[in-house]
C-alpha atoms as a PDB file:
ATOM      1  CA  UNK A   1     127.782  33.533  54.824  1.00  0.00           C
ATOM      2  CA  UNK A   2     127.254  30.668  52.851  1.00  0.00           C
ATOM      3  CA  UNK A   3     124.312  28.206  53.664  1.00  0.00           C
ATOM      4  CA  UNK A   4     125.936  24.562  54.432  1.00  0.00           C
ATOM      5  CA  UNK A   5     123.367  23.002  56.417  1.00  0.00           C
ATOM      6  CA  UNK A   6     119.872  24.553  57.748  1.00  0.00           C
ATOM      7  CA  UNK A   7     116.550  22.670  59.140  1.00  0.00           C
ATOM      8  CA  UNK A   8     113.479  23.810  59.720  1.00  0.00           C
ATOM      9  CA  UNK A   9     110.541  22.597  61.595  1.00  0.00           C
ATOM     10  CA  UNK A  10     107.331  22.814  59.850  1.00  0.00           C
ATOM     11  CA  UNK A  11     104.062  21.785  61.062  1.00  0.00           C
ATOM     12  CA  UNK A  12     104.767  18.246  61.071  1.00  0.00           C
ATOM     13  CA  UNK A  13     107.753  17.467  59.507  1.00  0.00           C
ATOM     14  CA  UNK A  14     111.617  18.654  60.043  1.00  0.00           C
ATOM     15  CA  UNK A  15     113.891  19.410  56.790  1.00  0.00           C
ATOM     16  CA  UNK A  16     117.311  18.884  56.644  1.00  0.00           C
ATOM     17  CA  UNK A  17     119.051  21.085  53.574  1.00  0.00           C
ATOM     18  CA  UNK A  18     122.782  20.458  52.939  1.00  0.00           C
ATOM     19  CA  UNK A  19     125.354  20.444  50.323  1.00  0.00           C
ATOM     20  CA  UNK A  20     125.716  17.158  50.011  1.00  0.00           C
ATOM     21  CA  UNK A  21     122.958  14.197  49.787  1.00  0.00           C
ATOM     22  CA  UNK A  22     122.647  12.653  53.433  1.00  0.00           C
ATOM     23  CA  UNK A  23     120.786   8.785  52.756  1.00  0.00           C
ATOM     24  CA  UNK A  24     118.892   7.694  56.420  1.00  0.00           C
ATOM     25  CA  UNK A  25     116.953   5.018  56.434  1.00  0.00           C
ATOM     26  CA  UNK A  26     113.139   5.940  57.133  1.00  0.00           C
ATOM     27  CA  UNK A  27     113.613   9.879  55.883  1.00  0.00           C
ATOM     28  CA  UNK A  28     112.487  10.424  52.639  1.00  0.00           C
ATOM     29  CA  UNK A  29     114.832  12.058  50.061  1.00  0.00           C
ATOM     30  CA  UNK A  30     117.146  13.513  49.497  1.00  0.00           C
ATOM     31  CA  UNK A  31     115.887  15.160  46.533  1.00  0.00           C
ATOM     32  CA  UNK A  32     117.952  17.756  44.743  1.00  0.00           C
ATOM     33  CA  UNK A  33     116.881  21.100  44.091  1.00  0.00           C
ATOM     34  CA  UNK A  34     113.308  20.101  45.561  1.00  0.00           C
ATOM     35  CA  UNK A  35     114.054  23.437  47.990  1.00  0.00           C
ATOM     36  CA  UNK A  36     116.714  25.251  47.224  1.00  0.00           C
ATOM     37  CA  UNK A  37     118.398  25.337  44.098  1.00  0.00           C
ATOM     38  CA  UNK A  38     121.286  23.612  44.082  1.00  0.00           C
ATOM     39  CA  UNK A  39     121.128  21.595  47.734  1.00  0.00           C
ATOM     40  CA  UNK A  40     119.701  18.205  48.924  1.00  0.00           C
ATOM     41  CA  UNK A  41     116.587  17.994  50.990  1.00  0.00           C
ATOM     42  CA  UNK A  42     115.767  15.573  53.333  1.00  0.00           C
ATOM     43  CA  UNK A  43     112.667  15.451  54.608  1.00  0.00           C
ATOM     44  CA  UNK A  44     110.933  13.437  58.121  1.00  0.00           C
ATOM     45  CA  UNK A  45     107.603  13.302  58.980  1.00  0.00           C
ATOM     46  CA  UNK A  46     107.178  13.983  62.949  1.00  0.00           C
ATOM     47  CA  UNK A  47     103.231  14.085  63.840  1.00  0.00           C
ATOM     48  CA  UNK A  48     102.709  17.230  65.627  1.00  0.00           C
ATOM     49  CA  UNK A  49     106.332  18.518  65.996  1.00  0.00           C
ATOM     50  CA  UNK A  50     105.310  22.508  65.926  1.00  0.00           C
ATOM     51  CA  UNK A  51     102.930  22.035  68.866  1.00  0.00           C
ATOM     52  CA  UNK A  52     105.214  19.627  70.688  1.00  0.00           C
ATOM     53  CA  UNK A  53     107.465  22.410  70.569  1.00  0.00           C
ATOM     54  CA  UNK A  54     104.687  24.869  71.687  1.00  0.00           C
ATOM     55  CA  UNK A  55     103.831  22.580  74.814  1.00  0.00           C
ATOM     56  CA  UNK A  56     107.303  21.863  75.632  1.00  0.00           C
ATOM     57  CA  UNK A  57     107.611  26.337  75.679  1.00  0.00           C
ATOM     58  CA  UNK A  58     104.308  27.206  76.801  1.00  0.00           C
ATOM     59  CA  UNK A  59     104.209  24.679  80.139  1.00  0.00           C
ATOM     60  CA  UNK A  60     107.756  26.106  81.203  1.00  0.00           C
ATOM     61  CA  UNK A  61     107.230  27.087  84.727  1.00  0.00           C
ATOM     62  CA  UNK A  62     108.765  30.802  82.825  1.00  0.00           C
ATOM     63  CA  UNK A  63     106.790  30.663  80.709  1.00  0.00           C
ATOM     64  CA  UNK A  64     105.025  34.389  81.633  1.00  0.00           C
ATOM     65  CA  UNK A  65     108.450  35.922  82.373  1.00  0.00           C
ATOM     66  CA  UNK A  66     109.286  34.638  78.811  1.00  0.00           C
ATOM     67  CA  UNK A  67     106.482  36.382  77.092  1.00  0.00           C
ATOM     68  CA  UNK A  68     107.236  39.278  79.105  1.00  0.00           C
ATOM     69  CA  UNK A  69     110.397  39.841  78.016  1.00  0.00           C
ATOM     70  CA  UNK A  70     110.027  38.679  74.464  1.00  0.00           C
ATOM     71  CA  UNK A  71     106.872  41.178  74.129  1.00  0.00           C
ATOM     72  CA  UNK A  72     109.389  44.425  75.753  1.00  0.00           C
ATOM     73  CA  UNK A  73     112.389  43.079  73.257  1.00  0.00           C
ATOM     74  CA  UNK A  74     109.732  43.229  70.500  1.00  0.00           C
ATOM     75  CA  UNK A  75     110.496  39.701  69.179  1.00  0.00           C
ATOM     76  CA  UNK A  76     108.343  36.817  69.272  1.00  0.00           C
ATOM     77  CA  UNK A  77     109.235  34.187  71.966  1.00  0.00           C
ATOM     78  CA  UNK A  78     110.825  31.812  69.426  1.00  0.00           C
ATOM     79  CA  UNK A  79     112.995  34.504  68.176  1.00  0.00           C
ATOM     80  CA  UNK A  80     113.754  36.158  71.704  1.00  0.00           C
ATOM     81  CA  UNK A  81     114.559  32.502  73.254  1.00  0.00           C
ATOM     82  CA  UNK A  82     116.864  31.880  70.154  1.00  0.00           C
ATOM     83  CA  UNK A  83     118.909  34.857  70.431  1.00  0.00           C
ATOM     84  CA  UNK A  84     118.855  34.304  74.312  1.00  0.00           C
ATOM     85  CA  UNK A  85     120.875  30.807  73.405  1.00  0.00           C
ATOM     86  CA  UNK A  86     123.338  32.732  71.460  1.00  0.00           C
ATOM     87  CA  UNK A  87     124.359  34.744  74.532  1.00  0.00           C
ATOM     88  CA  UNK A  88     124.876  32.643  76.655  1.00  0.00           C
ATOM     89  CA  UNK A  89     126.648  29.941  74.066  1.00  0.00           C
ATOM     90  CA  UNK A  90     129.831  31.629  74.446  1.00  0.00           C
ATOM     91  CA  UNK A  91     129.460  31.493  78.484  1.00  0.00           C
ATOM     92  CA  UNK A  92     129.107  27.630  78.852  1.00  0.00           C
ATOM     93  CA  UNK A  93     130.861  25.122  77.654  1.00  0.00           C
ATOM     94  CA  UNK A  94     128.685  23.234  74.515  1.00  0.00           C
ATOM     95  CA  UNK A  95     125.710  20.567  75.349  1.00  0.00           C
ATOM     96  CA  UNK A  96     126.214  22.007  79.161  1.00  0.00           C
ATOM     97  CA  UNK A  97     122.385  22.902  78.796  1.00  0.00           C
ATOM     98  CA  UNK A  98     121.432  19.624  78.048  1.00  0.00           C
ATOM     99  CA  UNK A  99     123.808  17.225  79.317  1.00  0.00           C
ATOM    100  CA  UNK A 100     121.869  15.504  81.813  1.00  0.00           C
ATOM    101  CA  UNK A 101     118.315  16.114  79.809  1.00  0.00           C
ATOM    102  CA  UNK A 102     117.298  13.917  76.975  1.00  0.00           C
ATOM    103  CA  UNK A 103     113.940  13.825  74.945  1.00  0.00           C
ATOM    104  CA  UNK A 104     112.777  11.185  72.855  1.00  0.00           C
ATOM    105  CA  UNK A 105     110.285  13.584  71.003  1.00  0.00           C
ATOM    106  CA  UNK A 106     107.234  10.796  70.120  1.00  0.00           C
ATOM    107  CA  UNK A 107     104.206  11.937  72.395  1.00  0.00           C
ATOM    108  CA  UNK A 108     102.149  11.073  69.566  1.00  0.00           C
ATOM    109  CA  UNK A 109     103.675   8.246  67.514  1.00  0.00           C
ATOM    110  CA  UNK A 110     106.513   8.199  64.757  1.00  0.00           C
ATOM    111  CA  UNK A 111     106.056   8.847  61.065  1.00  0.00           C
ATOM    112  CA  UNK A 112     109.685   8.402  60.153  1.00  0.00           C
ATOM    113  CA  UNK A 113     112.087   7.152  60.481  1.00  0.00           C
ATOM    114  CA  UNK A 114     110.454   4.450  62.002  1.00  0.00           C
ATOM    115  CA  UNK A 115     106.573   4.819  60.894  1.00  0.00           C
ATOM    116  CA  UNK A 116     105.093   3.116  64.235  1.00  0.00           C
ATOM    117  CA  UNK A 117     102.029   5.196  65.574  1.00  0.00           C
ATOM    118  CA  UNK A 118     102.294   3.628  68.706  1.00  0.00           C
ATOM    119  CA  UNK A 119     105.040   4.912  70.357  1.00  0.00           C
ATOM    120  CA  UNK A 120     105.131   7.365  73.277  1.00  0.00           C
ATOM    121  CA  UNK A 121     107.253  10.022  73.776  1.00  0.00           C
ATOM    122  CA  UNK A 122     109.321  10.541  77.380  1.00  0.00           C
ATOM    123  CA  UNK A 123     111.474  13.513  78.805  1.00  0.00           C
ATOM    124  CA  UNK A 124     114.345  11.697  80.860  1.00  0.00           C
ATOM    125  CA  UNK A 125     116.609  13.840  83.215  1.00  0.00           C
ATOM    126  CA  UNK A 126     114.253  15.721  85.070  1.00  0.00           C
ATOM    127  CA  UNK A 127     114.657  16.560  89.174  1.00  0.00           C
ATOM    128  CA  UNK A 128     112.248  17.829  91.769  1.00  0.00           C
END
């Protein structure tokens, strides 16, 4: 298929790619063909958005039975937990799995789009 739109995260910043140039305030770029030939990349720094990812993972109360299966499936976890997703995408209805949970992802400051080092980070929807 044809590549429309992709991101990555990448130690600490998150690329947007796309067909078209996408102008946000506080994310630098787009710059053509700075990627990929032929698309725009955007680029925001995140400080430490890899291992926020890795702590968010790693301090899942499944964490073991996640490595578990990942290790018998022979994929890494990132890889196991993203095809897990796609199973069970066609089950529920879409944003069911995070409807009621919302993360504003700065545990450790903002480099864009806001550039404040200060801020904190919070995980909002959680129950006992």
């Amino acid at each position: 298929t044809e590549l429309e739109t992709d991101k990555h995260i990448q130690r600490t910043k998150l690329r947007l790619i796309s067909k078209t140039p996408i102008f946000v305030p506080g994310v630098w770029g787009p710059y053509y063909s700075a990627m990929v030939p032929g698309f725009w990349l955007n680029e925001g720094g995140q400080s430490a958005a890899g291992k926020l990812m890795n702590h968010i993972v790693q301090g899942h109360a499944a964490f073991s039975e996640l490595e578990v299966k990942a290790k018998s499936s022979g994929q890494n976890i990132y890889t196991y937990l993203n095809s897990h997703l796609e199973l069970i995408k066609g089950r529920l209805p879409a944003g069911s799995l995070t409807v009621d949970l919302h993360v504003w992802p700065d545990f450790h400051g903002n480099r864009s789009p806001l550039a404040d080092p200060a801020l904190k980070g919070m995980v909002v929807g959680l129950t006992l």
